[in-house]
PDB file of N, CA and C in Angstrom:
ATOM      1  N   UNK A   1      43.531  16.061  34.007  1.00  0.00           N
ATOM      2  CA  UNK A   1      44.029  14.796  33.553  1.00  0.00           C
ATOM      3  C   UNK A   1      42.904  13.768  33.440  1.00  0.00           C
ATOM      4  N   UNK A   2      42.121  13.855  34.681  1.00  0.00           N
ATOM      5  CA  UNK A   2      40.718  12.786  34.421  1.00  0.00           C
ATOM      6  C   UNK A   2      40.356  12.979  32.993  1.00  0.00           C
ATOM      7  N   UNK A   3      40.000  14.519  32.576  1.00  0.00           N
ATOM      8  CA  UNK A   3      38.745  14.835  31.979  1.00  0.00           C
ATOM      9  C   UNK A   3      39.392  14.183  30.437  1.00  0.00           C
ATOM     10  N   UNK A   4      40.405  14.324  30.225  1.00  0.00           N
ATOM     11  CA  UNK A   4      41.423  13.983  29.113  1.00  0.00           C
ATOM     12  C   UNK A   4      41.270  12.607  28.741  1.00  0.00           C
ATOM     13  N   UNK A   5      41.520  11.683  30.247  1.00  0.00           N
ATOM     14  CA  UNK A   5      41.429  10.142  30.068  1.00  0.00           C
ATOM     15  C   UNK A   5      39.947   9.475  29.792  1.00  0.00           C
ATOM     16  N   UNK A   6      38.836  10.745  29.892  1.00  0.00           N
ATOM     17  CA  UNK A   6      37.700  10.179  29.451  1.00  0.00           C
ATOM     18  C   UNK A   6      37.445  10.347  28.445  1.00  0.00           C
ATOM     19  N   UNK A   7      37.744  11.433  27.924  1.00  0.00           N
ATOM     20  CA  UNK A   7      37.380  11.911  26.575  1.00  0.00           C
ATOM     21  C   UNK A   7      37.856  10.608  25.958  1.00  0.00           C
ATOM     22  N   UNK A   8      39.042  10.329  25.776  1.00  0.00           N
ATOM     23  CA  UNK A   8      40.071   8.913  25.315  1.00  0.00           C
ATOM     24  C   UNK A   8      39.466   7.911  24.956  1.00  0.00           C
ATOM     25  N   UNK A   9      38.675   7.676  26.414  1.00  0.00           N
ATOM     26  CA  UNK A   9      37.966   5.866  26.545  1.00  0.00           C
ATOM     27  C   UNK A   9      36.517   6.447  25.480  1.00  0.00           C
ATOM     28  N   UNK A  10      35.879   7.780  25.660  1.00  0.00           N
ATOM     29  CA  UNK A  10      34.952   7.910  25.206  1.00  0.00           C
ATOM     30  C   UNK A  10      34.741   7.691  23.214  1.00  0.00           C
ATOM     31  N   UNK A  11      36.143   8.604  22.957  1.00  0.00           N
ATOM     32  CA  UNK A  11      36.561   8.173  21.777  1.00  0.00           C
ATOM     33  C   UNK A  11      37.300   6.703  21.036  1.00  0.00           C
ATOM     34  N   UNK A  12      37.220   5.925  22.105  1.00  0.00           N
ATOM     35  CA  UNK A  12      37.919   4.661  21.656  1.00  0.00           C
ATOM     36  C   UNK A  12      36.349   3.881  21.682  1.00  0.00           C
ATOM     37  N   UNK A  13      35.508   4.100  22.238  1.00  0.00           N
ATOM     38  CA  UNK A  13      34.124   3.535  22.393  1.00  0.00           C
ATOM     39  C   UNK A  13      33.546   3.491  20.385  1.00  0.00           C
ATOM     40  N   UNK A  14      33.504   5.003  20.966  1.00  0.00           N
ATOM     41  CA  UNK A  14      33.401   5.664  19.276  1.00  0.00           C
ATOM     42  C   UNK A  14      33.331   4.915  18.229  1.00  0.00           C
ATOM     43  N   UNK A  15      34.685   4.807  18.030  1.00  0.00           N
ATOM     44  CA  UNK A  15      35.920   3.940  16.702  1.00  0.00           C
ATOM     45  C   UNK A  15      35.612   2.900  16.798  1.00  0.00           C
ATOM     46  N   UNK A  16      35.308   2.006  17.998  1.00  0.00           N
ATOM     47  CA  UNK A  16      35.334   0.743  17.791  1.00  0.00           C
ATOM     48  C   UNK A  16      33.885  -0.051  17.307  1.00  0.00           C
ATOM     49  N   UNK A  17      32.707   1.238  17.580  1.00  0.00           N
ATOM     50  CA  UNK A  17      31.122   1.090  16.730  1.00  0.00           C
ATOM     51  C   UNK A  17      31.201   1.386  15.825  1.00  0.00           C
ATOM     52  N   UNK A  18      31.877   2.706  15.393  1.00  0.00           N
ATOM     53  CA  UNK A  18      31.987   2.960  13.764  1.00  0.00           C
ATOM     54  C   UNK A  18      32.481   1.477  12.958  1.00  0.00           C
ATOM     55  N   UNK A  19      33.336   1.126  14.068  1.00  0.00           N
ATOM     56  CA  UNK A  19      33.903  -0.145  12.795  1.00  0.00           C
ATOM     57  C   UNK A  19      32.827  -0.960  12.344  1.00  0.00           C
ATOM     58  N   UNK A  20      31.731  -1.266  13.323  1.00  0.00           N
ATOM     59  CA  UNK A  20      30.512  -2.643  13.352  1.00  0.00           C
ATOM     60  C   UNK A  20      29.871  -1.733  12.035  1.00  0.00           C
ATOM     61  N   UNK A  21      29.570  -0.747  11.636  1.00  0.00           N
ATOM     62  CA  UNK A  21      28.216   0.042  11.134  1.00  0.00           C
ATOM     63  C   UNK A  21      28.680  -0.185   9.384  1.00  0.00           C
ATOM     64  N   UNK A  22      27.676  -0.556   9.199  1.00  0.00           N
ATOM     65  CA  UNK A  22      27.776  -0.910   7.225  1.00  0.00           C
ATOM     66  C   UNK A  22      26.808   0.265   6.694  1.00  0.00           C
ATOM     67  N   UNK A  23      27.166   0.929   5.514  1.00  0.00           N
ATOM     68  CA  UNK A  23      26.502   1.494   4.782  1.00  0.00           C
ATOM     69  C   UNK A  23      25.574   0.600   3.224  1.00  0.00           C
ATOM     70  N   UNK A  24      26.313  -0.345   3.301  1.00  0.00           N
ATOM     71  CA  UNK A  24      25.319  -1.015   1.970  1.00  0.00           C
ATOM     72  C   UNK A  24      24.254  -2.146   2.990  1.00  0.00           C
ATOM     73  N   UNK A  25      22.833  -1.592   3.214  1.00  0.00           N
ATOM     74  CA  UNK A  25      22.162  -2.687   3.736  1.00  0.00           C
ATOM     75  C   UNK A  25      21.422  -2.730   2.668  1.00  0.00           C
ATOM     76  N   UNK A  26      20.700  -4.153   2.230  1.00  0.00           N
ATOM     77  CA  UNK A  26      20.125  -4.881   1.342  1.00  0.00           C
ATOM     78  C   UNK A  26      18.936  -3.813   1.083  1.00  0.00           C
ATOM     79  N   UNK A  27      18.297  -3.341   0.336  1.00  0.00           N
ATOM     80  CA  UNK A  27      17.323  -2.184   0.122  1.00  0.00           C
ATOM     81  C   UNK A  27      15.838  -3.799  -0.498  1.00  0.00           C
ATOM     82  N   UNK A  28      14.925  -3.075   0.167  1.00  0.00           N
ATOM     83  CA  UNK A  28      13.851  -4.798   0.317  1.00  0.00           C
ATOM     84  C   UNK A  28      13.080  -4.250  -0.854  1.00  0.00           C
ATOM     85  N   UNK A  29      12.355  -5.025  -1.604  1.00  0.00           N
ATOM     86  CA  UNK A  29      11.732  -4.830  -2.869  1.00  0.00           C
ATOM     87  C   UNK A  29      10.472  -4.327  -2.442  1.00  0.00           C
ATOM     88  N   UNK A  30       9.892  -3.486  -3.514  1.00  0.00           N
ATOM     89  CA  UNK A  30       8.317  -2.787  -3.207  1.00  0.00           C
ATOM     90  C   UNK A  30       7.247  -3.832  -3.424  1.00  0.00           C
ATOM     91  N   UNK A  31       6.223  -4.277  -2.253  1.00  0.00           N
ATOM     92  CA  UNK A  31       5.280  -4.763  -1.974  1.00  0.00           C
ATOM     93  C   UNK A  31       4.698  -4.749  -3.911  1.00  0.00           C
ATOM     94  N   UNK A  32       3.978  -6.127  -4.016  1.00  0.00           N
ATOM     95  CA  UNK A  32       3.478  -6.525  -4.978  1.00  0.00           C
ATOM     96  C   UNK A  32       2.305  -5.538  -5.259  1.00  0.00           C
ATOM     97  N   UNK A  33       1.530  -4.871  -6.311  1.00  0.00           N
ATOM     98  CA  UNK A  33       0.743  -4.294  -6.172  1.00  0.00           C
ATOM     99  C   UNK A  33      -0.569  -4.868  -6.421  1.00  0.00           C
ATOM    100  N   UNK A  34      -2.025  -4.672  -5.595  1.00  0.00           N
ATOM    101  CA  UNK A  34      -2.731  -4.900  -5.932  1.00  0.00           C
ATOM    102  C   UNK A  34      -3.789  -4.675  -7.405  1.00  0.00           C
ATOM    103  N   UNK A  35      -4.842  -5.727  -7.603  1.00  0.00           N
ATOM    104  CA  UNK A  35      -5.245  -5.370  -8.731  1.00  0.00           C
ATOM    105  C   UNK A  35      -5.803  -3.936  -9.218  1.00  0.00           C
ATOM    106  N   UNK A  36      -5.453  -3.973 -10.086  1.00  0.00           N
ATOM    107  CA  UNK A  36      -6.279  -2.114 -10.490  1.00  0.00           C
ATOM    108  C   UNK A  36      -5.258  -0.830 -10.063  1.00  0.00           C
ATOM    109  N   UNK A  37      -4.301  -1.283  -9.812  1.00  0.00           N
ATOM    110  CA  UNK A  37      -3.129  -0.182  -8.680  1.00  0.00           C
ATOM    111  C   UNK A  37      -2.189   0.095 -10.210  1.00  0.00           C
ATOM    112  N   UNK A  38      -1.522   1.506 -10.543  1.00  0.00           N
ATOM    113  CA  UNK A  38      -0.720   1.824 -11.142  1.00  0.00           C
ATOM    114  C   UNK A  38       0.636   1.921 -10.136  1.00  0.00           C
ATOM    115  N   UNK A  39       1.525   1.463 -10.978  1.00  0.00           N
ATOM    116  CA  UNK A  39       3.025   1.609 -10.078  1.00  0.00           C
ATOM    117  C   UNK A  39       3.392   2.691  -9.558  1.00  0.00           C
ATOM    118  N   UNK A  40       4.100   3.156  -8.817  1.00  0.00           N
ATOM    119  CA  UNK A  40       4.814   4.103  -8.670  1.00  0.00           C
ATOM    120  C   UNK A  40       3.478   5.138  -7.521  1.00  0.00           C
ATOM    121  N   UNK A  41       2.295   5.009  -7.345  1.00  0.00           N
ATOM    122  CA  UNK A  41       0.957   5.571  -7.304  1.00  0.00           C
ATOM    123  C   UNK A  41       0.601   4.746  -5.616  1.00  0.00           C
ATOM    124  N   UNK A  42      -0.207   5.357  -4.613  1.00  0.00           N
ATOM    125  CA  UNK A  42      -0.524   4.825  -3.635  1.00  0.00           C
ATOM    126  C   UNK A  42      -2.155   4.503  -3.698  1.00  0.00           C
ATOM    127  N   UNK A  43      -2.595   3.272  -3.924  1.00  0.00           N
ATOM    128  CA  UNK A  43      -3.933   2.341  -4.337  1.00  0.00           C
ATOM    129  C   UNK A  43      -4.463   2.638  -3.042  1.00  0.00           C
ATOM    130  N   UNK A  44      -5.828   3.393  -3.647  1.00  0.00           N
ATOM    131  CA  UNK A  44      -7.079   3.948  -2.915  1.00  0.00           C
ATOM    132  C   UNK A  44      -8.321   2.624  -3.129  1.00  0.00           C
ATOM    133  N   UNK A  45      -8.783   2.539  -1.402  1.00  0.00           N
ATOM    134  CA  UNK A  45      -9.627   1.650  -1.952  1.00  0.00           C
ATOM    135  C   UNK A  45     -10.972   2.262  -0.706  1.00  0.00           C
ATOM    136  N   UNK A  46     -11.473   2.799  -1.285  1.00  0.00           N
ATOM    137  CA  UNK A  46     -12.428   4.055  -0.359  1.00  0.00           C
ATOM    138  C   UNK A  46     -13.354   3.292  -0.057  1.00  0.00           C
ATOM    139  N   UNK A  47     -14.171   2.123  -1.061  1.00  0.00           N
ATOM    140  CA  UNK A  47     -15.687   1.963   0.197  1.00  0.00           C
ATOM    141  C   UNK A  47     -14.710   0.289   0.961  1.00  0.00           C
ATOM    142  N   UNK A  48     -14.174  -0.075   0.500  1.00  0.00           N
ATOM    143  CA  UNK A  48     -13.744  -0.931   1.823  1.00  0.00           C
ATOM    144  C   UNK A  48     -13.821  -2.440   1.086  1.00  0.00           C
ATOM    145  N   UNK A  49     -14.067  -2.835  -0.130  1.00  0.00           N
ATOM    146  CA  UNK A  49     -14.476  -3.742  -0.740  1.00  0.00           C
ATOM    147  C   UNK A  49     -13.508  -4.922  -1.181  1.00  0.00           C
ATOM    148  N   UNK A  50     -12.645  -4.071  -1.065  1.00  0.00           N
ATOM    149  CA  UNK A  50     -11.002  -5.036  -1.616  1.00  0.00           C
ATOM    150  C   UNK A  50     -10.481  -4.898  -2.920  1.00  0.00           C
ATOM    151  N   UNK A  51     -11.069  -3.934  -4.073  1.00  0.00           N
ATOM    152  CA  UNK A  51     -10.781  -3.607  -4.994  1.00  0.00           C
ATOM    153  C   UNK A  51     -10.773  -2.086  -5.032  1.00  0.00           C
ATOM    154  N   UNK A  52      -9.412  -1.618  -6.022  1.00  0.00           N
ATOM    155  CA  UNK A  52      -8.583  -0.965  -5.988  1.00  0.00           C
ATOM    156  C   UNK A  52      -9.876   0.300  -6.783  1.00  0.00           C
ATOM    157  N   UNK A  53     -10.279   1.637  -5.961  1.00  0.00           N
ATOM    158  CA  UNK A  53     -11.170   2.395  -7.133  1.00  0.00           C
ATOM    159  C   UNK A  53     -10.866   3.130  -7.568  1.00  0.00           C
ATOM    160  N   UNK A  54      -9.328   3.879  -7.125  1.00  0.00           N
ATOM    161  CA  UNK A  54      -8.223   4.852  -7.431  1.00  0.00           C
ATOM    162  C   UNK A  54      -7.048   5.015  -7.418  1.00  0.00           C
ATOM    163  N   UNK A  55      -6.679   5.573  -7.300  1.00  0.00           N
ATOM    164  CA  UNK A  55      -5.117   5.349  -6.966  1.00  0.00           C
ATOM    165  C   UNK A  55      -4.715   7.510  -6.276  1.00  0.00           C
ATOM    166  N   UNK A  56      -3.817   7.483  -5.463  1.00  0.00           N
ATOM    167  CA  UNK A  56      -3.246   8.722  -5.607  1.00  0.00           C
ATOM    168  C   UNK A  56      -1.796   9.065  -5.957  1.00  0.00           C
ATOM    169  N   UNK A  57      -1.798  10.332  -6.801  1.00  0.00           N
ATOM    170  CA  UNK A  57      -0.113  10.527  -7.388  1.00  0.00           C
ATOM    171  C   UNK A  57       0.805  11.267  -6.142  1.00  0.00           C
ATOM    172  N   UNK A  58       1.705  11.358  -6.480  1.00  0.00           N
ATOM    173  CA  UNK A  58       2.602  11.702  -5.981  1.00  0.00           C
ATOM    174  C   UNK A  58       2.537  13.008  -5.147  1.00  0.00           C
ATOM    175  N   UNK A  59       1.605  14.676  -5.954  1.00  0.00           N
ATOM    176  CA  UNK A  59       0.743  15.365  -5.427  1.00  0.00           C
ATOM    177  C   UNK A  59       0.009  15.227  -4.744  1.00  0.00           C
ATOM    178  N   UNK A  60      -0.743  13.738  -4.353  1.00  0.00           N
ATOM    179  CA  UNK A  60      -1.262  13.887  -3.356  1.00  0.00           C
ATOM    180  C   UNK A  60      -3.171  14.247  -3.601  1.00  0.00           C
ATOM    181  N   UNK A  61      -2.746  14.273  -5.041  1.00  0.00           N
ATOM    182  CA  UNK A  61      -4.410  14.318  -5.894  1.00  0.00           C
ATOM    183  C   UNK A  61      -5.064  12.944  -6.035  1.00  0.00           C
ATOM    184  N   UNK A  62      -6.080  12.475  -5.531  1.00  0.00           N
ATOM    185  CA  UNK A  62      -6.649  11.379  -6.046  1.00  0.00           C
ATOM    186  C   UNK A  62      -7.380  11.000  -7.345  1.00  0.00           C
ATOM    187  N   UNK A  63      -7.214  10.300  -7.793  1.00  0.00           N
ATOM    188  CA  UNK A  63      -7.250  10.236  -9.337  1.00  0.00           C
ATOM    189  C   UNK A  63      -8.641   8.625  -9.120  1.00  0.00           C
ATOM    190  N   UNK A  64      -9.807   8.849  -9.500  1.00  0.00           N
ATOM    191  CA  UNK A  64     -10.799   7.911 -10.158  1.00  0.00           C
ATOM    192  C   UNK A  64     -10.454   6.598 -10.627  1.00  0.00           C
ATOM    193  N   UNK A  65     -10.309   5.140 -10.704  1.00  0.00           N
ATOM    194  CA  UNK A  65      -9.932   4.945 -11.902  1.00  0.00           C
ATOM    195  C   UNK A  65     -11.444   4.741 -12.665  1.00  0.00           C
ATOM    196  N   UNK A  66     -11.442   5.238 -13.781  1.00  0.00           N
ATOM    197  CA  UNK A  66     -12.189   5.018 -14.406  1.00  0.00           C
ATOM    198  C   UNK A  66     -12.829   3.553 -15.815  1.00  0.00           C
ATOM    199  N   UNK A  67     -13.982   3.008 -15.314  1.00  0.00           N
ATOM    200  CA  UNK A  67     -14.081   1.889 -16.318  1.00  0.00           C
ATOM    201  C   UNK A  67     -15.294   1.748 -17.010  1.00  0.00           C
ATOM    202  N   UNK A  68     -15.611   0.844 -18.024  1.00  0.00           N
ATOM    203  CA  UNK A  68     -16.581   1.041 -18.269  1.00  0.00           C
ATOM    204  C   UNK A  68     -18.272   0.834 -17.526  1.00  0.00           C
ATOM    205  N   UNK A  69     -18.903   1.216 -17.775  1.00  0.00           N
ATOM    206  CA  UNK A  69     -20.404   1.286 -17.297  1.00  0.00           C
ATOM    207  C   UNK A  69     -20.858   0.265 -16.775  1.00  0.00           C
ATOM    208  N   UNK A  70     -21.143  -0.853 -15.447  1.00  0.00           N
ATOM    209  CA  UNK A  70     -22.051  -1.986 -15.305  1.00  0.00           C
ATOM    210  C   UNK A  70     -23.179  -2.314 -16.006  1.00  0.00           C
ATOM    211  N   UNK A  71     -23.277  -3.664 -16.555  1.00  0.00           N
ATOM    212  CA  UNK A  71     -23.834  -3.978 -16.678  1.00  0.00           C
ATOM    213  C   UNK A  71     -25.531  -3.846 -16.121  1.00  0.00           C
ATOM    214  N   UNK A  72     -26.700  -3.432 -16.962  1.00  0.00           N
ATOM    215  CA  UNK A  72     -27.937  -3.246 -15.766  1.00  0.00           C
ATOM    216  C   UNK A  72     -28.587  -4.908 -15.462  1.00  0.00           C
ATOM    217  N   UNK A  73     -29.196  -4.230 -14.361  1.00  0.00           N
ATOM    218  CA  UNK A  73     -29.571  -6.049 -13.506  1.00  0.00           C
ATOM    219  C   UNK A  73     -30.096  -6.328 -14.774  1.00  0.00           C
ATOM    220  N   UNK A  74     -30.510  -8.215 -14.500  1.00  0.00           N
ATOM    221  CA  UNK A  74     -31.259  -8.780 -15.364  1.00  0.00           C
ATOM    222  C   UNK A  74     -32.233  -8.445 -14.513  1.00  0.00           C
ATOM    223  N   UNK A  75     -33.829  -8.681 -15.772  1.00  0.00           N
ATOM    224  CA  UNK A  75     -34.960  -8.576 -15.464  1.00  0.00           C
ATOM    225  C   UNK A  75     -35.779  -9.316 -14.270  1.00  0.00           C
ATOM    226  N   UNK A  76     -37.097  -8.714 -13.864  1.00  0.00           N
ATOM    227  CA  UNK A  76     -36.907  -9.518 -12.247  1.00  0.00           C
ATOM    228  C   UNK A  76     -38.180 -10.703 -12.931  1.00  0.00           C
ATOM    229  N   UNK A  77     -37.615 -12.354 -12.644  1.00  0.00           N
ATOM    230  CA  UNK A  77     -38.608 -13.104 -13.198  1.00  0.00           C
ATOM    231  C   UNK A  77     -40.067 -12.950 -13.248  1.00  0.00           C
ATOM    232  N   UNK A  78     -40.710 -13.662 -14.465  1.00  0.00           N
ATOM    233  CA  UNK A  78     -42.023 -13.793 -14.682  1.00  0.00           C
ATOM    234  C   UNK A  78     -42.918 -14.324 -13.496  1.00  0.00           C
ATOM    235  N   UNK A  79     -43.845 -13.560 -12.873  1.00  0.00           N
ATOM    236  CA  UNK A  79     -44.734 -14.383 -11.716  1.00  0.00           C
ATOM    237  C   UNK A  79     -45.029 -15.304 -11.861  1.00  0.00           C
ATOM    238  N   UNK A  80     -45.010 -16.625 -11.109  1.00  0.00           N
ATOM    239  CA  UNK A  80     -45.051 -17.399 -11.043  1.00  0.00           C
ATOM    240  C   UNK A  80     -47.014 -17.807 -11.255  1.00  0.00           C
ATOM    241  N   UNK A  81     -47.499 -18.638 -12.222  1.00  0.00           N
ATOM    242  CA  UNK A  81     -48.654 -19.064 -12.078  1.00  0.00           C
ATOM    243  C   UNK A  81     -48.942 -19.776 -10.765  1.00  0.00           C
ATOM    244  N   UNK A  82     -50.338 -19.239 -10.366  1.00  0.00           N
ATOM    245  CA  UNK A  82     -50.957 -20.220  -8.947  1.00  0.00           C
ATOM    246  C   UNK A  82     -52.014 -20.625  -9.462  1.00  0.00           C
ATOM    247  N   UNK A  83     -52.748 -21.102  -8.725  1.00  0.00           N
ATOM    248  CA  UNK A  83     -54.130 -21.371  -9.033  1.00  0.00           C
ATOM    249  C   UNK A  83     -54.698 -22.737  -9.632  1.00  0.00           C
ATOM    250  N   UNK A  84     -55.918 -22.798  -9.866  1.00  0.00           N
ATOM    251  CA  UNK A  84     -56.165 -23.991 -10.322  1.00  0.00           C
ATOM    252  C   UNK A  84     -56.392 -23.737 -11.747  1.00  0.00           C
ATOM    253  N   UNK A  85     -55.574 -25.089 -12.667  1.00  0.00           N
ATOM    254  CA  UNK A  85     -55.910 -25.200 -13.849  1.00  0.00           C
ATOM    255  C   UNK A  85     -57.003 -26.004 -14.386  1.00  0.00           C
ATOM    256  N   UNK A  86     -57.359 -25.772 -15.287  1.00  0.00           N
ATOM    257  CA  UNK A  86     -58.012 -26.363 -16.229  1.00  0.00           C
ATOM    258  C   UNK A  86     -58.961 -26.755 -17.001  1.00  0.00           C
TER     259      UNK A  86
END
């Protein structure tokens, strides 16, 4: 008879949490993506710089992004004249 009257209270415990529990919770929007990042893709940023240099797919392959060529330095200035003029 105990084991009966617990089961009871145990199942009235139950029912009365099921009632609190919602299935539609608000689903939160996906983080803004950084620059250079394709959607849907997890933005690789390997030497640490703050810009985006790849991205990886869904496989799990990392993908380059690829751009065009830098610019080469400018030239290193003309030495400066010393000496005495004139």
């Amino acid at each position: 008879m105990k084991t009966i009257s617990h089961m009871a209270l145990a199942a009235a415990g139950m029912l009365s949490l099921a009632a609190c529990a919602s299935t539609n919770e608000p689903i939160a929007p996906a983080p803004p993506v950084g620059p250079g990042a394709i959607m849907g893709t997890v933005a690789a940023d390997r030497d640490g710089d703050g810009i985006v240099d790849g991205y990886y797919s869904a496989d799990g392959v990392y993908h380059a992004v690829m751009g065009p060529p830098c610019p080469p330095p400018p030239p290193p200035p003309p030495p400066t004249r010393s000496g005495e003029r004139g």
